[in-house]
N, C-alpha and C. Protein backbone atom coordinates (compact mmCIF):
# COMPACT_ATOMS: atom_id res chain seq x y z
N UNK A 1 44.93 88.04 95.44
CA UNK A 1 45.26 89.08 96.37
C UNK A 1 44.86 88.72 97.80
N UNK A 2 44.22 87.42 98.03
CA UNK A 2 43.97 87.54 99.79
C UNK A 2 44.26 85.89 99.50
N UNK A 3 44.19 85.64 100.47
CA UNK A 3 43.94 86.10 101.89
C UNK A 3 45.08 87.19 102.20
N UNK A 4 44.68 87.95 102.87
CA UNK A 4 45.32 89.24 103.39
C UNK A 4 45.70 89.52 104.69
N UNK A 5 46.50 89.14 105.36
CA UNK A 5 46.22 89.39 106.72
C UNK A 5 47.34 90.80 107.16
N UNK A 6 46.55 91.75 107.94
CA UNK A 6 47.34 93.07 108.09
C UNK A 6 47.34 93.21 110.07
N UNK A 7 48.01 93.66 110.37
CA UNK A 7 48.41 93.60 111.90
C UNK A 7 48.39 95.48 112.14
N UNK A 8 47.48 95.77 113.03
CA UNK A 8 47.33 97.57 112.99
C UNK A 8 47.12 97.88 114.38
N UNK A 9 47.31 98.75 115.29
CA UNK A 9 46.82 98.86 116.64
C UNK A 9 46.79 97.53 117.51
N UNK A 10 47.61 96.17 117.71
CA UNK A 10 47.50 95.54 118.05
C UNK A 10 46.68 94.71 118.07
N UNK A 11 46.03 94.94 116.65
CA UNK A 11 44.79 94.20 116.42
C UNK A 11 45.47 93.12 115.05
N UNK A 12 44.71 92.34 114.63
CA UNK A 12 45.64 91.26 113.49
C UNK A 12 44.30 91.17 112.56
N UNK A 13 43.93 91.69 111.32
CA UNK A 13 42.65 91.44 110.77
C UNK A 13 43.04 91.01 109.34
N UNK A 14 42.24 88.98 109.38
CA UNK A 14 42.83 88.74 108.01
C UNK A 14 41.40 88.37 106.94
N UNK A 15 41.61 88.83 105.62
CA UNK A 15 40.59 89.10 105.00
C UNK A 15 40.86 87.59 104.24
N UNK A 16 39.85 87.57 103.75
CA UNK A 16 39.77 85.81 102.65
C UNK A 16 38.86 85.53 102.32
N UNK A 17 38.76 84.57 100.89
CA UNK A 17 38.01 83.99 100.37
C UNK A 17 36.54 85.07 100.14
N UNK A 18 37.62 86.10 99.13
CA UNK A 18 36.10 87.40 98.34
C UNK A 18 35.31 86.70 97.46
N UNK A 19 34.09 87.17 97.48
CA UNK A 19 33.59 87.02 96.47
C UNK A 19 32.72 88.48 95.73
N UNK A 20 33.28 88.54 94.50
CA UNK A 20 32.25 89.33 93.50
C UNK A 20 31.07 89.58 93.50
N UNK A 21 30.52 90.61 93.44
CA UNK A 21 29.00 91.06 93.13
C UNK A 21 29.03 92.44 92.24
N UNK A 22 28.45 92.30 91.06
CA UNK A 22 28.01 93.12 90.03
C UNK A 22 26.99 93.79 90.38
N UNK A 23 26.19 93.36 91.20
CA UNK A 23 24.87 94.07 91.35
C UNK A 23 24.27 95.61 91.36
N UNK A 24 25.57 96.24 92.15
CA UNK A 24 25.32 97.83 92.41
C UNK A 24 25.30 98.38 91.06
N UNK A 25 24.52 99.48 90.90
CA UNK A 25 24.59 100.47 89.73
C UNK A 25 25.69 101.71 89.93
N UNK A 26 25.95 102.14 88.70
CA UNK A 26 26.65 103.77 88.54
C UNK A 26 28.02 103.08 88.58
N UNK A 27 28.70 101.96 87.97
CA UNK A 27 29.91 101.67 87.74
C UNK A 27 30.38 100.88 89.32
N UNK A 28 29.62 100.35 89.91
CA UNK A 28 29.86 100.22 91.03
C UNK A 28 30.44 98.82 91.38
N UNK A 29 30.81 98.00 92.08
CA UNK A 29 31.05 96.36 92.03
C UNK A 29 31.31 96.51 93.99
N UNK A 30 30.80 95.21 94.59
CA UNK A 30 31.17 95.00 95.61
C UNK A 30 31.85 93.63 95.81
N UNK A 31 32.19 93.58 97.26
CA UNK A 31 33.33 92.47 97.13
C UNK A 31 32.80 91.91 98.48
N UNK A 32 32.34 90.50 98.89
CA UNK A 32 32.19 89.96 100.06
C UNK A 32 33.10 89.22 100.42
N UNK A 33 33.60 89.47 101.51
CA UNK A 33 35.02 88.14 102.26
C UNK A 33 34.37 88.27 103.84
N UNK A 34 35.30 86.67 104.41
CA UNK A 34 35.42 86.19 105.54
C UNK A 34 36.20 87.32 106.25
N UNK A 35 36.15 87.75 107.54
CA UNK A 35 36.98 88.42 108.22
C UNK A 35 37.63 87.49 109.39
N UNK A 36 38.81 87.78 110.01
CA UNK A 36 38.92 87.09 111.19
C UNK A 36 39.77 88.05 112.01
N UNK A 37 39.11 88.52 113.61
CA UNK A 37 39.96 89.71 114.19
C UNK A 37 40.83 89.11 115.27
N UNK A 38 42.01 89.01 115.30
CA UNK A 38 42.59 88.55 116.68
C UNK A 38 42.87 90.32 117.18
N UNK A 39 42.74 90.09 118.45
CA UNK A 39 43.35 91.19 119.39
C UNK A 39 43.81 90.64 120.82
N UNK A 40 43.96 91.82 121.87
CA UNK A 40 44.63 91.43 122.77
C UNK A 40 43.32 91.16 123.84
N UNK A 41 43.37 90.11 125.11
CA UNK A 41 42.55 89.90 125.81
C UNK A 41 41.85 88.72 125.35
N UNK A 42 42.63 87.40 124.47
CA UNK A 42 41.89 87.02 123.93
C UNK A 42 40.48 86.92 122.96
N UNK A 43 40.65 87.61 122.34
CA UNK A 43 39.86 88.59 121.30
C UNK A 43 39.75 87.82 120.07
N UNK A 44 38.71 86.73 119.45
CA UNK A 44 39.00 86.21 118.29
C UNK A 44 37.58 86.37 117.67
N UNK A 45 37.70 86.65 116.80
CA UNK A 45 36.08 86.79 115.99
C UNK A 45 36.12 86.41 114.79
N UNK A 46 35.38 86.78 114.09
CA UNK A 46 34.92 85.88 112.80
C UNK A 46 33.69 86.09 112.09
N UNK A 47 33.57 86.44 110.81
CA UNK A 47 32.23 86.50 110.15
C UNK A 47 32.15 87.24 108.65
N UNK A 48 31.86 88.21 108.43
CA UNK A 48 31.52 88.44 106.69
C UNK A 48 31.65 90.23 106.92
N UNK A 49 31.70 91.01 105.85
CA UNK A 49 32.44 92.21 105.15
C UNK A 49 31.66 92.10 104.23
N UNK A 50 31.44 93.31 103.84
CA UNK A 50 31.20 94.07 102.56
C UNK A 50 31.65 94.78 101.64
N UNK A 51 32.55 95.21 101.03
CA UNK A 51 33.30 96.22 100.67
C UNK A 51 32.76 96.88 99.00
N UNK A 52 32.32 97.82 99.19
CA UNK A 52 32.13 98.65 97.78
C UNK A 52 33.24 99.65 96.70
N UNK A 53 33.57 99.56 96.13
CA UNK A 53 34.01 100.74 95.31
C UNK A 53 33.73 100.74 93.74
N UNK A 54 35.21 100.98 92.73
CA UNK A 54 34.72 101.39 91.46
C UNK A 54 35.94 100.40 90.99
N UNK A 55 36.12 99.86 89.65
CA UNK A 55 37.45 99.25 88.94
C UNK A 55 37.79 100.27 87.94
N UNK A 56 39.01 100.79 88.07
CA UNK A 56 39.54 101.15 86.58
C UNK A 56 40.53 100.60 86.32
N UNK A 57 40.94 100.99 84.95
CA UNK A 57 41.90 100.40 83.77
C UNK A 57 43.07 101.00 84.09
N UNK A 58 44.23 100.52 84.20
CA UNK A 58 45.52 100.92 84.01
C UNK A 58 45.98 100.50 82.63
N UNK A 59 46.07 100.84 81.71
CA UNK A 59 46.79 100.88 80.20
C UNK A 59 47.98 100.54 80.50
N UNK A 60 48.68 101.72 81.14
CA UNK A 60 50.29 101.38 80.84
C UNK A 60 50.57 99.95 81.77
N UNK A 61 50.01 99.61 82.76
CA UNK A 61 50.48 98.40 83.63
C UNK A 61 49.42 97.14 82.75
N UNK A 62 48.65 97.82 82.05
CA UNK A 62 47.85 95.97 81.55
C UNK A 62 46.82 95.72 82.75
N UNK A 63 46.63 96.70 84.15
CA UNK A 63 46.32 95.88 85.18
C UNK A 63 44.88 96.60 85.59
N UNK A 64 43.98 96.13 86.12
CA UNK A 64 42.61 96.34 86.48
C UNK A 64 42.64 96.76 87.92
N UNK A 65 42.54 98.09 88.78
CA UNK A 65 42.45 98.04 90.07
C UNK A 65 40.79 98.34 91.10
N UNK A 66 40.89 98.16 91.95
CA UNK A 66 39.67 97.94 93.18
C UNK A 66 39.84 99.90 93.32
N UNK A 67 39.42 100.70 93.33
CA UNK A 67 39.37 101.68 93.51
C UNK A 67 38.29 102.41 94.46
N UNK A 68 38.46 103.13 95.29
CA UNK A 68 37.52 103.71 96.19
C UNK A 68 37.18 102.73 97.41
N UNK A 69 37.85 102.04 97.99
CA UNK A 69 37.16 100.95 98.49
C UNK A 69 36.37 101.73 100.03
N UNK A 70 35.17 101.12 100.15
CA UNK A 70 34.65 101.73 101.65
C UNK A 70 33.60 100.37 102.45
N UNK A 71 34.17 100.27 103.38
CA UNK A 71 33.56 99.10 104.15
C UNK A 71 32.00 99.41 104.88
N UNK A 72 31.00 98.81 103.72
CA UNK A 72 29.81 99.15 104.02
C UNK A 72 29.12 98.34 105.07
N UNK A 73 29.62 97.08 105.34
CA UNK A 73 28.80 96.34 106.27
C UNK A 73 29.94 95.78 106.96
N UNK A 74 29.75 95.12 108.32
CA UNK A 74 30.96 94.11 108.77
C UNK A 74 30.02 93.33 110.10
N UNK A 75 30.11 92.16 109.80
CA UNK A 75 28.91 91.15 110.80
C UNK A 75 30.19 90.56 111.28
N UNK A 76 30.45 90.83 112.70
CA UNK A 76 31.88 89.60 113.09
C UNK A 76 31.38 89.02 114.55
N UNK A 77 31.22 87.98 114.47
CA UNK A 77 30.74 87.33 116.14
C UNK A 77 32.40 87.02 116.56
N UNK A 78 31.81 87.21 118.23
CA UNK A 78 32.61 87.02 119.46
C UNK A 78 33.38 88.10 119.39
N UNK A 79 33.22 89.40 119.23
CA UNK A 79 33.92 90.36 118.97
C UNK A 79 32.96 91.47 119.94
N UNK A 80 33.30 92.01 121.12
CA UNK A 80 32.32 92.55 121.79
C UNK A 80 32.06 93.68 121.06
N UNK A 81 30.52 94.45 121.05
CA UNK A 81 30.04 95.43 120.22
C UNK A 81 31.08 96.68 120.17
N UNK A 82 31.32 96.65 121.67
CA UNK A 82 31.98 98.22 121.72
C UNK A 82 33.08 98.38 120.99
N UNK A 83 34.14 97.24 120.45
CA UNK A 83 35.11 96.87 119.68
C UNK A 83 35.00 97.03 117.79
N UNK A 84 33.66 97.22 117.69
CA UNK A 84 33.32 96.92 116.19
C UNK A 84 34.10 97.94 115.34
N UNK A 85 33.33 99.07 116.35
CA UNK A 85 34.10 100.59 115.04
C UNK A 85 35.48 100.80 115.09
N UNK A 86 36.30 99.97 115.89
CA UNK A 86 37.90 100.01 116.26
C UNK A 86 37.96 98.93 114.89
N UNK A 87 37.43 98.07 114.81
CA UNK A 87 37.57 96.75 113.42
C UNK A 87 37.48 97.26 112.35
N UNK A 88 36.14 97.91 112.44
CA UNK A 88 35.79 98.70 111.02
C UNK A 88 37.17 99.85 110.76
N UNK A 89 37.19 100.67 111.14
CA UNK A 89 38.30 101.21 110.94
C UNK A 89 39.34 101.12 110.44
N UNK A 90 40.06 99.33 110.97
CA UNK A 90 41.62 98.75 110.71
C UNK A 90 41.16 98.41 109.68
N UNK A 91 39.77 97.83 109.41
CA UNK A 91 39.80 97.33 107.84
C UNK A 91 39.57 98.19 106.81
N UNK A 92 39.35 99.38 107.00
CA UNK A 92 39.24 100.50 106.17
C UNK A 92 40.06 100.90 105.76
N UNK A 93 41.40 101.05 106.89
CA UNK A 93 42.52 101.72 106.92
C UNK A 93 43.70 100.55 105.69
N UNK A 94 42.98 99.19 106.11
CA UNK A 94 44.02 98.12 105.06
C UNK A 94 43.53 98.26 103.31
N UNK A 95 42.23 98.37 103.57
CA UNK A 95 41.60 97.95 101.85
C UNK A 95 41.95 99.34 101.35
N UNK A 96 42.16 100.21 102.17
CA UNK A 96 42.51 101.74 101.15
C UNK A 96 43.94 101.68 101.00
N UNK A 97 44.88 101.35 101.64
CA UNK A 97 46.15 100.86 101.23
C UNK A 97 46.34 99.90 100.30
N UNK A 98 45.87 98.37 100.55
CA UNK A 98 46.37 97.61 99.46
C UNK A 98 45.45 97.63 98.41
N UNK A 99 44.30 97.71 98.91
CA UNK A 99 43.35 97.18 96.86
C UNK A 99 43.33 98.20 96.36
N UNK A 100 43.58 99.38 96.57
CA UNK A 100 43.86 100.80 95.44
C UNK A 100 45.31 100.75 95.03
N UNK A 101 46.64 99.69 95.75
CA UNK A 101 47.60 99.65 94.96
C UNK A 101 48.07 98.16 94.39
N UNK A 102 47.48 97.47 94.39
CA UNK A 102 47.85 96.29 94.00
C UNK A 102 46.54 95.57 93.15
N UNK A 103 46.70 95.33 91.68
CA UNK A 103 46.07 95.18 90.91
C UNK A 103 45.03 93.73 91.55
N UNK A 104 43.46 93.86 90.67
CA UNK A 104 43.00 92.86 91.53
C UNK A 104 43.39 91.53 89.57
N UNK A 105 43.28 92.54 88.74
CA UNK A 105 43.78 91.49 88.03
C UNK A 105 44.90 92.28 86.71
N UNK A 106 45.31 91.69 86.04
CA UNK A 106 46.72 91.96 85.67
C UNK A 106 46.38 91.11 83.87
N UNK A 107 46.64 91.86 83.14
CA UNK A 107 46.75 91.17 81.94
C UNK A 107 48.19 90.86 81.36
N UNK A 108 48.57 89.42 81.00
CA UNK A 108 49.78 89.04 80.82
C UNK A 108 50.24 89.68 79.54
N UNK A 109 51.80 89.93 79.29
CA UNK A 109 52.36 90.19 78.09
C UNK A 109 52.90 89.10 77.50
N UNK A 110 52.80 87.95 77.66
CA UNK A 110 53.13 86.59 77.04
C UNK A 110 52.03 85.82 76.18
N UNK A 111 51.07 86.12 76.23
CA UNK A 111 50.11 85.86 75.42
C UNK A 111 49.37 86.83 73.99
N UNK A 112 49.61 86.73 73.05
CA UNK A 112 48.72 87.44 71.96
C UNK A 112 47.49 87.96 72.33
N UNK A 113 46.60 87.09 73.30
CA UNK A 113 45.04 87.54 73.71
C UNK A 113 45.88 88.80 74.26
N UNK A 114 46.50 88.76 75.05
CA UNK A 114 46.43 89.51 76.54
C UNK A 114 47.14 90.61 75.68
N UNK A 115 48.43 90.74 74.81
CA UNK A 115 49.23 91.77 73.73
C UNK A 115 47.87 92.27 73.72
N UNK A 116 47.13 91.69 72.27
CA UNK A 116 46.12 92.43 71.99
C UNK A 116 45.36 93.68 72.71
N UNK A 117 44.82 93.11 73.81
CA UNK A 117 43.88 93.26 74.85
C UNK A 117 44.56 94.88 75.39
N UNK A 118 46.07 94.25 75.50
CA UNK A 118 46.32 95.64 76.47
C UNK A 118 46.25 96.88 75.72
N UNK A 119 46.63 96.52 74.41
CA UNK A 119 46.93 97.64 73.61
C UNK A 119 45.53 98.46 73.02
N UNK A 120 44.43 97.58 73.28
CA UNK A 120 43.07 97.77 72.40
C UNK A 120 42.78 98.27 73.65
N UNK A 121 42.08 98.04 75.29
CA UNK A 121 41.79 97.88 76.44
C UNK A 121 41.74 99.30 76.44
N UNK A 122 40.28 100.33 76.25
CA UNK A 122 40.55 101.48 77.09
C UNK A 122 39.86 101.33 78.46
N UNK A 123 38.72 101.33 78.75
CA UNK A 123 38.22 101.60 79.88
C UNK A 123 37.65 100.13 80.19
N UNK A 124 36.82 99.97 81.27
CA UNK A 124 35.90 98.82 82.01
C UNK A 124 35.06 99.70 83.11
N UNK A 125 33.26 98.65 83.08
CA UNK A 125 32.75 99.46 83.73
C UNK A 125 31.68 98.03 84.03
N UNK A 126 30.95 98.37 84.52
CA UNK A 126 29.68 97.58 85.38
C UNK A 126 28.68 98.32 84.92
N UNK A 127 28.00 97.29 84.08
CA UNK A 127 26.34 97.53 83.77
C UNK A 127 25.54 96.49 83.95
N UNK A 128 24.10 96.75 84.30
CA UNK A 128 23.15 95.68 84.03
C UNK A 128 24.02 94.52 84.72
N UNK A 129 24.48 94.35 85.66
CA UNK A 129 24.79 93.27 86.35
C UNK A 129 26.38 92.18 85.59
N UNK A 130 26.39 93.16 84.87
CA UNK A 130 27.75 92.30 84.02
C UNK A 130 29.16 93.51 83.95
N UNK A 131 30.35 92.92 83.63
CA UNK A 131 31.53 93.51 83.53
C UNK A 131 31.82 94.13 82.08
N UNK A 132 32.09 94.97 81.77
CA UNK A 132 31.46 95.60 80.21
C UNK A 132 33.28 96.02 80.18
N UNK A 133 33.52 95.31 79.17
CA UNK A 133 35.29 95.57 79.11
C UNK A 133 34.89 96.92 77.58
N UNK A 134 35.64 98.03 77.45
CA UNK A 134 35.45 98.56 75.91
C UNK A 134 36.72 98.88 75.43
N UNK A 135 36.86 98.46 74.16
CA UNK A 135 38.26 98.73 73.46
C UNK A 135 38.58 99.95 72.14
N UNK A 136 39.50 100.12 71.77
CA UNK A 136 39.15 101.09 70.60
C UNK A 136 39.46 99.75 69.70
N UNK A 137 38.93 100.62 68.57
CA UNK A 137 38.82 99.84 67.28
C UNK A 137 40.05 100.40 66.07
């Protein structure tokens, strides 16, 4: 799903290279990526994101989505301060559009694992630092 790059208020903010973290409690998962902001006035910055929310199960699509997403941190150099909460914002405004509609992963119907999986697959959740898939029996 990324690199992502979304263009909003004349601003251009492209997201890349996430990485996973299990760590949060209460079903929680966060997501760290690179940011990069072009704007006007020569405006280029660069640096790291935070993003928190929840994953649930889609059954009928097979597909796993990023749900709730809210941008808890954002470190971007060469980006003057007064500019930050205009950044934070566009990137708020993108991750609640695309990662609540576009699956972050997708289970195939060409494979028996994945048949299986979808049809067994009720929920997924985050415990104890791991991805806890549960199926019916």
């Amino acid at each position: 799903m990324m690199p992502l790059e979304k263009k909003k208020y004349l601003m251009t903010v492209v997201l890349s290279n996430p990485v996973v973290d299990l760590t949060r409690g209460n079903n929680e998962i966060a997501m760290f990526c690179h940011i990069d902001v072009f704007a006007p006035g020569a405006i280029k910055g660069s640096g790291m994101g935070k993003i928190s929310g929840t994953l649930s199960y889609d059954s009928d699509m097979g597909a796993i989505f990023f749900n709730n997403p809210e941008v808890v941190s954002l470190q971007i150099r060469h980006v003057p301060e007064k500019y930050i909460p205009g950044v934070k914002k566009v990137i708020q405004m993108v991750v609640n559009k695309f990662l609540t509609k576009h699956p972050v992963y997708r289970l195939k119907a060409d494979t028996l694992k994945h048949k299986v999986a979808r049809l067994t697959l009720t929920t997924i959740k985050v415990e104890n630092k791991k991805l806890l898939l549960v199926f019916r029996v």
